[in-house]
Protein backbone atom coordinates (compact mmCIF):
# COMPACT_ATOMS: atom_id res chain seq x y z
CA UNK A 1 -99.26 65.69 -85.10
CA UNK A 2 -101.05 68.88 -84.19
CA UNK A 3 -103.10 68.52 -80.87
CA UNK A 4 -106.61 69.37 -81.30
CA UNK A 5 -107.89 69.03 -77.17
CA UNK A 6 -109.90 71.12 -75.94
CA UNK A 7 -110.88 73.13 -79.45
CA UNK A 8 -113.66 75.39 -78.65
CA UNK A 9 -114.05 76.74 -82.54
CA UNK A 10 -114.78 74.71 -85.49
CA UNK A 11 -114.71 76.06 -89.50
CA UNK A 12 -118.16 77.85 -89.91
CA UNK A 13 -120.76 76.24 -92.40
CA UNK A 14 -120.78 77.50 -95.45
CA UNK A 15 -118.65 77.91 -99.00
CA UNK A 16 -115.38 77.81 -97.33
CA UNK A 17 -112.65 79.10 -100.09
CA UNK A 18 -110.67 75.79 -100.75
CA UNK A 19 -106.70 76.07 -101.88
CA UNK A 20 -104.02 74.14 -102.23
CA UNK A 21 -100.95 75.85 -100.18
CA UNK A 22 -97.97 76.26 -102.70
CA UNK A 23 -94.87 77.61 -100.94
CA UNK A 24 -94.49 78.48 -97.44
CA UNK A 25 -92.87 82.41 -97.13
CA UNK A 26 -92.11 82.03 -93.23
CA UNK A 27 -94.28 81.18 -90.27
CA UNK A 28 -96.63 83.40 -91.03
CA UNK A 29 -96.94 83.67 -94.93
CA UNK A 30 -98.12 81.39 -97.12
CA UNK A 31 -98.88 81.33 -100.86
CA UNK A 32 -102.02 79.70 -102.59
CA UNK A 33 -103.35 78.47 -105.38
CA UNK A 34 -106.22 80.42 -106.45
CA UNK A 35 -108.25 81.21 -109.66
CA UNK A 36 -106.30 84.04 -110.63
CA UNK A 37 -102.93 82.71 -110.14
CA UNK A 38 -100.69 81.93 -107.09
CA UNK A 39 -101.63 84.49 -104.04
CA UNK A 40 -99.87 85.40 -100.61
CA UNK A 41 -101.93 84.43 -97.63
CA UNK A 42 -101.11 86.21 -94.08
CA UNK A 43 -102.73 84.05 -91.36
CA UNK A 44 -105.02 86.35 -89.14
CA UNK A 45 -103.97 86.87 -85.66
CA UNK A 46 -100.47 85.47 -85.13
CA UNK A 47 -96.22 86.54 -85.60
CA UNK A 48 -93.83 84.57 -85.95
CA UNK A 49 -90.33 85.69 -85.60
CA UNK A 50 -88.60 87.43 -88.54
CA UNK A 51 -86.18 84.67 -90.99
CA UNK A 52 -85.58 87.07 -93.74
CA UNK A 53 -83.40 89.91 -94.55
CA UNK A 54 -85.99 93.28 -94.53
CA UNK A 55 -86.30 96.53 -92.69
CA UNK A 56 -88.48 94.69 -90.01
CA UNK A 57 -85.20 92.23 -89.21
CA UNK A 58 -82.61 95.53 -88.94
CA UNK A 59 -85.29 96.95 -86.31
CA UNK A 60 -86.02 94.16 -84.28
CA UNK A 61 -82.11 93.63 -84.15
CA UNK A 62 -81.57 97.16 -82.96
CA UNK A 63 -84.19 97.19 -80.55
CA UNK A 64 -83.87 93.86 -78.92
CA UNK A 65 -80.20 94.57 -78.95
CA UNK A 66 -79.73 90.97 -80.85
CA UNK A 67 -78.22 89.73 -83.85
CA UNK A 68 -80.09 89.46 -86.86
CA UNK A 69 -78.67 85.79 -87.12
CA UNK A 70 -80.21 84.64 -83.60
CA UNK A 71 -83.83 86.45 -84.69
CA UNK A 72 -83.77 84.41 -88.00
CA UNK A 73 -82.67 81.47 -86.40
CA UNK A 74 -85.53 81.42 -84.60
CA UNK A 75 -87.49 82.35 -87.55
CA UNK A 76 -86.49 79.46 -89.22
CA UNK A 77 -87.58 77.13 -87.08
CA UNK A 78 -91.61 78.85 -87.30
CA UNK A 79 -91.20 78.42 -90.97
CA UNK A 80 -90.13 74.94 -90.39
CA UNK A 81 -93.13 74.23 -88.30
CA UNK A 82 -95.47 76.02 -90.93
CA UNK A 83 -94.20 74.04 -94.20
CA UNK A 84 -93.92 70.75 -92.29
CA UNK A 85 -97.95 70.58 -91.71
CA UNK A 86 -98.88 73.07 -94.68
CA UNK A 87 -96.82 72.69 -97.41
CA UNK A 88 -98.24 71.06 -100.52
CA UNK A 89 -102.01 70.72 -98.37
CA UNK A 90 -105.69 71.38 -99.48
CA UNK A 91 -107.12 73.64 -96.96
CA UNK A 92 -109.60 76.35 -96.13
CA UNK A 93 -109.65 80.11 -95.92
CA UNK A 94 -111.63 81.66 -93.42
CA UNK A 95 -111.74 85.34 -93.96
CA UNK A 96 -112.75 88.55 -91.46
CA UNK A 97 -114.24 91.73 -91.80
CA UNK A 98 -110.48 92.89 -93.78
CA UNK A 99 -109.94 91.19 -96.47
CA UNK A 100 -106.33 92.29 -97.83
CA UNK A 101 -103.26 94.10 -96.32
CA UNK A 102 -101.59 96.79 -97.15
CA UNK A 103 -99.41 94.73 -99.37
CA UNK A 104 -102.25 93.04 -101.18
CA UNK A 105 -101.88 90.07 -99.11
CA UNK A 106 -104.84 88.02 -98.07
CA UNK A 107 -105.84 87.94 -94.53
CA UNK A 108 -106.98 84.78 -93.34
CA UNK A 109 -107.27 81.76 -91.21
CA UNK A 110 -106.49 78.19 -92.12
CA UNK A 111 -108.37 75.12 -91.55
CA UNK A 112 -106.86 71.85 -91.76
CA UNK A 113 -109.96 70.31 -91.49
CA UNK A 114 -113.03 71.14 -89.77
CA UNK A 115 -111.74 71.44 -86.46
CA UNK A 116 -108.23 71.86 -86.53
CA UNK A 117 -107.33 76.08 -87.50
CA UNK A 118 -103.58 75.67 -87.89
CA UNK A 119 -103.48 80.00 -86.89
CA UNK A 120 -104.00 78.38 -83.56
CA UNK A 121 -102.18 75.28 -83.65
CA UNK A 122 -98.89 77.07 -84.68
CA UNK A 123 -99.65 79.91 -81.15
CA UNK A 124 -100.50 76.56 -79.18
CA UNK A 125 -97.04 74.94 -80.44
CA UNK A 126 -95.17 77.67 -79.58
CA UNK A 127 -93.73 78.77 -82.63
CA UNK A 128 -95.87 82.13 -82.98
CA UNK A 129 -97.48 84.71 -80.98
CA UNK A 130 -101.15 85.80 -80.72
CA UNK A 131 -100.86 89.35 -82.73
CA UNK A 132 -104.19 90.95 -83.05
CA UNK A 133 -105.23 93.83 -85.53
CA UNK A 134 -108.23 95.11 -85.76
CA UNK A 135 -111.28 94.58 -87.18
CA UNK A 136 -109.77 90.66 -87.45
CA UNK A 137 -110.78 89.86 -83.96
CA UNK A 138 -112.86 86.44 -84.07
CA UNK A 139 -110.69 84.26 -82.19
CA UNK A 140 -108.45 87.12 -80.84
CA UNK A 141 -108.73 85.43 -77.19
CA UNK A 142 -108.24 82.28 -77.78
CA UNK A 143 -104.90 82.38 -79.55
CA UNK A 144 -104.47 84.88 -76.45
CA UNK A 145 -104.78 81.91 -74.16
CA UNK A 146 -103.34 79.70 -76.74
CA UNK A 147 -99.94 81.47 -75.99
CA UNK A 148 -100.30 81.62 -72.44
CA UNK A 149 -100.94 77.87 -72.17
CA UNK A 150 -97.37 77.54 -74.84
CA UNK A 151 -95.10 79.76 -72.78
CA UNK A 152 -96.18 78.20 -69.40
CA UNK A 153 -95.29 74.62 -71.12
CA UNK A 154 -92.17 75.91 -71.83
CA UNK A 155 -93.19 74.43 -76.02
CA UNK A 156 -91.63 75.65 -79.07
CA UNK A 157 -89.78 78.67 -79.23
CA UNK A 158 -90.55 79.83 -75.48
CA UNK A 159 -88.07 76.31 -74.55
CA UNK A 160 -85.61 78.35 -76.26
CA UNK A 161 -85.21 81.02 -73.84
CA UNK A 162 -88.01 82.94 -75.14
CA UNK A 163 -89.39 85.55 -72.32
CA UNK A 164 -85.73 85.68 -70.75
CA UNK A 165 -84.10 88.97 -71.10
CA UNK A 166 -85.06 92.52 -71.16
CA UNK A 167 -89.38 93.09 -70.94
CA UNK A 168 -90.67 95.56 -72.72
CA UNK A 169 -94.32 96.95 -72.78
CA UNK A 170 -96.91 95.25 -75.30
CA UNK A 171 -98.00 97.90 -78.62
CA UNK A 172 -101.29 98.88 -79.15
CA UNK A 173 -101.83 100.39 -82.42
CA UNK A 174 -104.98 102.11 -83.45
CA UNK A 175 -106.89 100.62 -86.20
CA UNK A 176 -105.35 100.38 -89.98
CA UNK A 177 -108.53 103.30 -90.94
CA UNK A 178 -106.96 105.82 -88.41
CA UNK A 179 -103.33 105.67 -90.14
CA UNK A 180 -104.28 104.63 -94.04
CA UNK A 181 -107.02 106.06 -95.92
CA UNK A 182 -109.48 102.92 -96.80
CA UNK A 183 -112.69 105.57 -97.50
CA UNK A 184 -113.57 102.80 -100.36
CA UNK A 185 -113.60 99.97 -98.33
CA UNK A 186 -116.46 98.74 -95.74
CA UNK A 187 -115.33 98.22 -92.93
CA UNK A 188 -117.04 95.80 -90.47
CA UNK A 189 -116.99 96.29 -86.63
CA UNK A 190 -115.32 94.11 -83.87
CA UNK A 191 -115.11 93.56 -80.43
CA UNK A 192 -114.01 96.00 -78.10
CA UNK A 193 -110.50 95.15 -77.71
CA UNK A 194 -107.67 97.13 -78.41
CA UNK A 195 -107.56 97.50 -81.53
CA UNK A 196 -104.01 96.05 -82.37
CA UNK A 197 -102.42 93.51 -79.34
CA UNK A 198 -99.03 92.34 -79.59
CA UNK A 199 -97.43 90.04 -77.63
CA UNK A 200 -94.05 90.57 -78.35
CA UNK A 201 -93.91 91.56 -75.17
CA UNK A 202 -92.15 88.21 -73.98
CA UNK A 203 -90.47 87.59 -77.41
CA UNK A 204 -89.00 90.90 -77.20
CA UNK A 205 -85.44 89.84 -76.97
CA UNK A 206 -85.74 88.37 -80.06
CA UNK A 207 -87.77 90.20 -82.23
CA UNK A 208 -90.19 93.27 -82.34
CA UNK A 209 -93.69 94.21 -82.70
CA UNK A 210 -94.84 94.74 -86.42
CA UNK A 211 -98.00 96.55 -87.43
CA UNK A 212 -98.32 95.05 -90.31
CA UNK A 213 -97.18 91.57 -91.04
């Protein structure tokens, strides 16, 4: 069961969007059931480790100086986590002020109910990192602290020898605006934060920062 102490958010009143999740991608990629057809859903705010074979699994092997099998073993186990308490689910997407990737992906969080936001639940279990881009900064600091409070427990992935090994410095990434051209889109303001946070930094010897998934 997911633990739910301590929650200081709970899903905003409102229409919440209401899907049924269909496949689970990896730990942090999901696809839906919508109106249109089945759609991929990137949860706002976390990374997982890579599981499959892509561009992003060749770098992080090269510059953690691991194999691409110990990465996506690790990956494996997020995407466990992820289709053991999502798979097959009704739940509810909360959006932010970006609505879509680059890929056409939708950015969002998920609500198991209304006070359980598995985004958080997977970065309190350990088996994903807080990973902030902006403008989807809502509850930027508490998966932040969510992580902390994971790696000091030693849960999930950080049991694994996650944070042992060569440290390297967290990326901060300006904005998606500054390096793609969204003139047609509205864009809505966050915090001030940096305005992309990874932290990588102690699952570095397993896999690497990505801007943008």
């Amino acid at each position: 069961m997911l633990a739910v102490g301590g929650v200081p958010h709970a899903l905003p009143p409102g229409s919440p969007l209401r899907v049924t999740v269909l496949h689970v991608v990896d730990g942090d990629t999901i696809r839906v059931r919508l109106p249109g057809g089945p759609t991929p859903v990137r949860l706002i705010g976390i990374d997982a480790p890579e599981e499959h074979e892509s561009d992003r699994l060749d770098r992080a092997a090269r510059r953690s100086h691991r194999s691409k099998a110990s990465i996506q073993a690790l990956g494996r186990l997020a995407t466990d986590f992820t289709r053991q308490h999502l798979l097959g689910r009704s739940v509810s997407l909360e959006l932010d002020a970006e609505r879509r990737d680059r890929y056409g992906r939708l950015l969002a969080y998920v609500w198991l109910d209304e006070r359980k936001l598995f985004n958080a639940e997977i970065v309190r279990a350990g088996y994903a990192t807080a990973y902030t881009v902006a403008p989807n900064v809502k509850y930027a600091t508490w998966f932040r602290a969510l992580e902390r409070e994971a790696r000091a427990a030693g849960r999930g992935l950080w049991g694994r020898g996650l944070g042992s090994g060569s440290r390297r410095r967290a990326r901060s990434y300006p904005p998606r605006a500054a390096r793609i051209s969204f003139a047609s889109r509205a864009k809505t303001p966050g915090p001030s934060l940096p305005s992309a946070v990874s932290t990588w930094t102690a699952f570095a010897p397993f896999a690497i920062a990505r801007r943008t998934s």
